[in-house]
C-alpha atoms as a PDB file:
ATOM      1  CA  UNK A   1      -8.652   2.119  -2.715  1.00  0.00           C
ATOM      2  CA  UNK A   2      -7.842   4.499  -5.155  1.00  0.00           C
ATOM      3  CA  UNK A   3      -6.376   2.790  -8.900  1.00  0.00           C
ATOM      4  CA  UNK A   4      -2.479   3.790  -8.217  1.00  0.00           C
ATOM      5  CA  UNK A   5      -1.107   5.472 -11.067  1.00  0.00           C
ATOM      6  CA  UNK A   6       2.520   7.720 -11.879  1.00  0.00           C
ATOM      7  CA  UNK A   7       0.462  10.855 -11.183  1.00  0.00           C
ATOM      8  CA  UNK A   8      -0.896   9.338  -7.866  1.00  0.00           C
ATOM      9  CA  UNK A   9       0.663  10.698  -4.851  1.00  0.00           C
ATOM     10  CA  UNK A  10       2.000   8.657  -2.045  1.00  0.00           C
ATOM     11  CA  UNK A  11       0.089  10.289   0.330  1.00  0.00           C
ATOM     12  CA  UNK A  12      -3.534  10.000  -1.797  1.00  0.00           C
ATOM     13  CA  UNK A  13      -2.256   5.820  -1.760  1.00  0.00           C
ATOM     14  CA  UNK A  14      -2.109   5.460   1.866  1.00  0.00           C
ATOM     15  CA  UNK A  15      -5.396   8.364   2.323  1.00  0.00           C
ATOM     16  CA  UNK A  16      -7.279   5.833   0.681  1.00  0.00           C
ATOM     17  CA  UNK A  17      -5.486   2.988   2.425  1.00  0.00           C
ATOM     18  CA  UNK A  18      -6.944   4.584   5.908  1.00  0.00           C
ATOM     19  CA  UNK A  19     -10.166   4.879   4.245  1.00  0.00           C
ATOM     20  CA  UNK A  20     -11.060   1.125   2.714  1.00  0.00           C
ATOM     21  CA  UNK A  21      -8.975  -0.836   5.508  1.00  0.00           C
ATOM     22  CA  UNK A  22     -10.491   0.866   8.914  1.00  0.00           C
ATOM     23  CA  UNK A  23     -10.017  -1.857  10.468  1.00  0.00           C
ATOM     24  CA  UNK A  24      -6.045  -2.167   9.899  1.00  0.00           C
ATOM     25  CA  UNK A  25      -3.666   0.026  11.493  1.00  0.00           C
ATOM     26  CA  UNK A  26      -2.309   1.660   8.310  1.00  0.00           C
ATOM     27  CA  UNK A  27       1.135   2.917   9.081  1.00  0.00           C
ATOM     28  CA  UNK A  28       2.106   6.349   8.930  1.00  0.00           C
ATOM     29  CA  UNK A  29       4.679   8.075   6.810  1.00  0.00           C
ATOM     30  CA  UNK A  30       7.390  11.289   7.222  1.00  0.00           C
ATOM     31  CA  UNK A  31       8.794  10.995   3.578  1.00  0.00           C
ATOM     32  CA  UNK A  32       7.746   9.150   0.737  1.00  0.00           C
ATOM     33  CA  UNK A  33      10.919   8.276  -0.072  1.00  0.00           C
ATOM     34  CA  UNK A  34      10.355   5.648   3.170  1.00  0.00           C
ATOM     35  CA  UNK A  35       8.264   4.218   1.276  1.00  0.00           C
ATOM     36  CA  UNK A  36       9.561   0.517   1.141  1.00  0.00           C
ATOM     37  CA  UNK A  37       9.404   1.260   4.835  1.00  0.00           C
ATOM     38  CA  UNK A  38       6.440   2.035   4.666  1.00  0.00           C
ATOM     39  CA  UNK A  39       4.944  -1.012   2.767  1.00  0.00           C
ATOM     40  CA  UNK A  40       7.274  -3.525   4.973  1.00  0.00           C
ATOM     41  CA  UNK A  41       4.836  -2.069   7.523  1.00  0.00           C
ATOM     42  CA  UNK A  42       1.255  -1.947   5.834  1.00  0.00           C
ATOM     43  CA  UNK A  43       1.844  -6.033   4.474  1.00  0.00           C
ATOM     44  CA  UNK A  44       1.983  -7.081   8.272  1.00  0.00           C
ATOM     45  CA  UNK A  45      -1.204  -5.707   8.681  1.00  0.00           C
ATOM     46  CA  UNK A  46      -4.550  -8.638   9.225  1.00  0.00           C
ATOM     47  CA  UNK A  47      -6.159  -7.671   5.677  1.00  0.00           C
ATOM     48  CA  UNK A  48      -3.040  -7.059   3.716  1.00  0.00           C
ATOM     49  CA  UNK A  49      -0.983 -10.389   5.029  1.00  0.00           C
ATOM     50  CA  UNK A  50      -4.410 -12.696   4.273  1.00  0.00           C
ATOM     51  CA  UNK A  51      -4.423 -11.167   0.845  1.00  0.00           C
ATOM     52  CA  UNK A  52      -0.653 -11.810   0.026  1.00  0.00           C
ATOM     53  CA  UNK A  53      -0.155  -8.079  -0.605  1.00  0.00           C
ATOM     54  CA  UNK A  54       3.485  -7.997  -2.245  1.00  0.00           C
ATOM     55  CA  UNK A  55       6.566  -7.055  -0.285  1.00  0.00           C
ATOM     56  CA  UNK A  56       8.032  -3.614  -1.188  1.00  0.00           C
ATOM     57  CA  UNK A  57      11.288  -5.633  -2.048  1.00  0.00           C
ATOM     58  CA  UNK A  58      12.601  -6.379  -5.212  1.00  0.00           C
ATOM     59  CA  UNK A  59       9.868  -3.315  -6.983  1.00  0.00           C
ATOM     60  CA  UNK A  60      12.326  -0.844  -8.348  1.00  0.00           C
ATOM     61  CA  UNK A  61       9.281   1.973  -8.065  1.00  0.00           C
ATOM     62  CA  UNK A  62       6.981   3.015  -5.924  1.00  0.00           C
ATOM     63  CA  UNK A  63       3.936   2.852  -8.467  1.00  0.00           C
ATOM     64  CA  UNK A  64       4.908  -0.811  -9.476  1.00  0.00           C
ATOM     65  CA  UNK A  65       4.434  -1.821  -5.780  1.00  0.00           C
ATOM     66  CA  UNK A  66       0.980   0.131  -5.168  1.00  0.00           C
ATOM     67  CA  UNK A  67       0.041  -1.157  -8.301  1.00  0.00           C
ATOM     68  CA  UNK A  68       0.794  -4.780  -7.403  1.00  0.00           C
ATOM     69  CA  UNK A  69      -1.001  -4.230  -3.730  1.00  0.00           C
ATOM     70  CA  UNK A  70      -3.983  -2.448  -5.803  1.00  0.00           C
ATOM     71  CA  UNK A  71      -3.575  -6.294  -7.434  1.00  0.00           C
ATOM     72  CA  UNK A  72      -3.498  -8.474  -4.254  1.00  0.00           C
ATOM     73  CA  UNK A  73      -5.930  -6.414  -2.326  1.00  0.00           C
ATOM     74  CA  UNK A  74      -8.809  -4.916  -5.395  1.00  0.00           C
ATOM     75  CA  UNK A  75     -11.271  -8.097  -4.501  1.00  0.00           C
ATOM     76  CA  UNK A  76     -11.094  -8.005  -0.681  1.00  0.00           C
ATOM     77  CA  UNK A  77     -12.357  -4.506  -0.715  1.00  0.00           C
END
């Protein structure tokens, strides 16, 4: 899982989402701008809901969110 960062793009996040959580089904994405969509999706997921990866809501950015799921999810991997 790849550090997220402001230059990070939304589709390298959820690339490397695919790659360290095989065993997830890793929702995929049309815009990036769905991307509270997107993460209301990914925190249902086995590895992401036993970790307490954050909601999308209430994170005013999309980096503040990866970031915080880089947070719940950076010892499981």
């Amino acid at each position: 899982m790849i550090i997220p960062t402001k230059e990070t793009s939304f589709a390298d996040f959820v690339a490397s989402l695919i790659v360290d959580f095989p065993q997830d089904n890793i929702p995929s994405f049309s815009n990036e701008k769905d991307w509270k969509l997107f993460g209301d999706f990914l925190v249902q997921e086995n590895s992401f809901s036993k970790n307490g990866a954050p909601s999308p809501k209430g994170f005013k950015s999309r980096t503040q969110w990866e970031q915080a799921v880089y947070q719940s999810m950076s010892s499981y991997i």
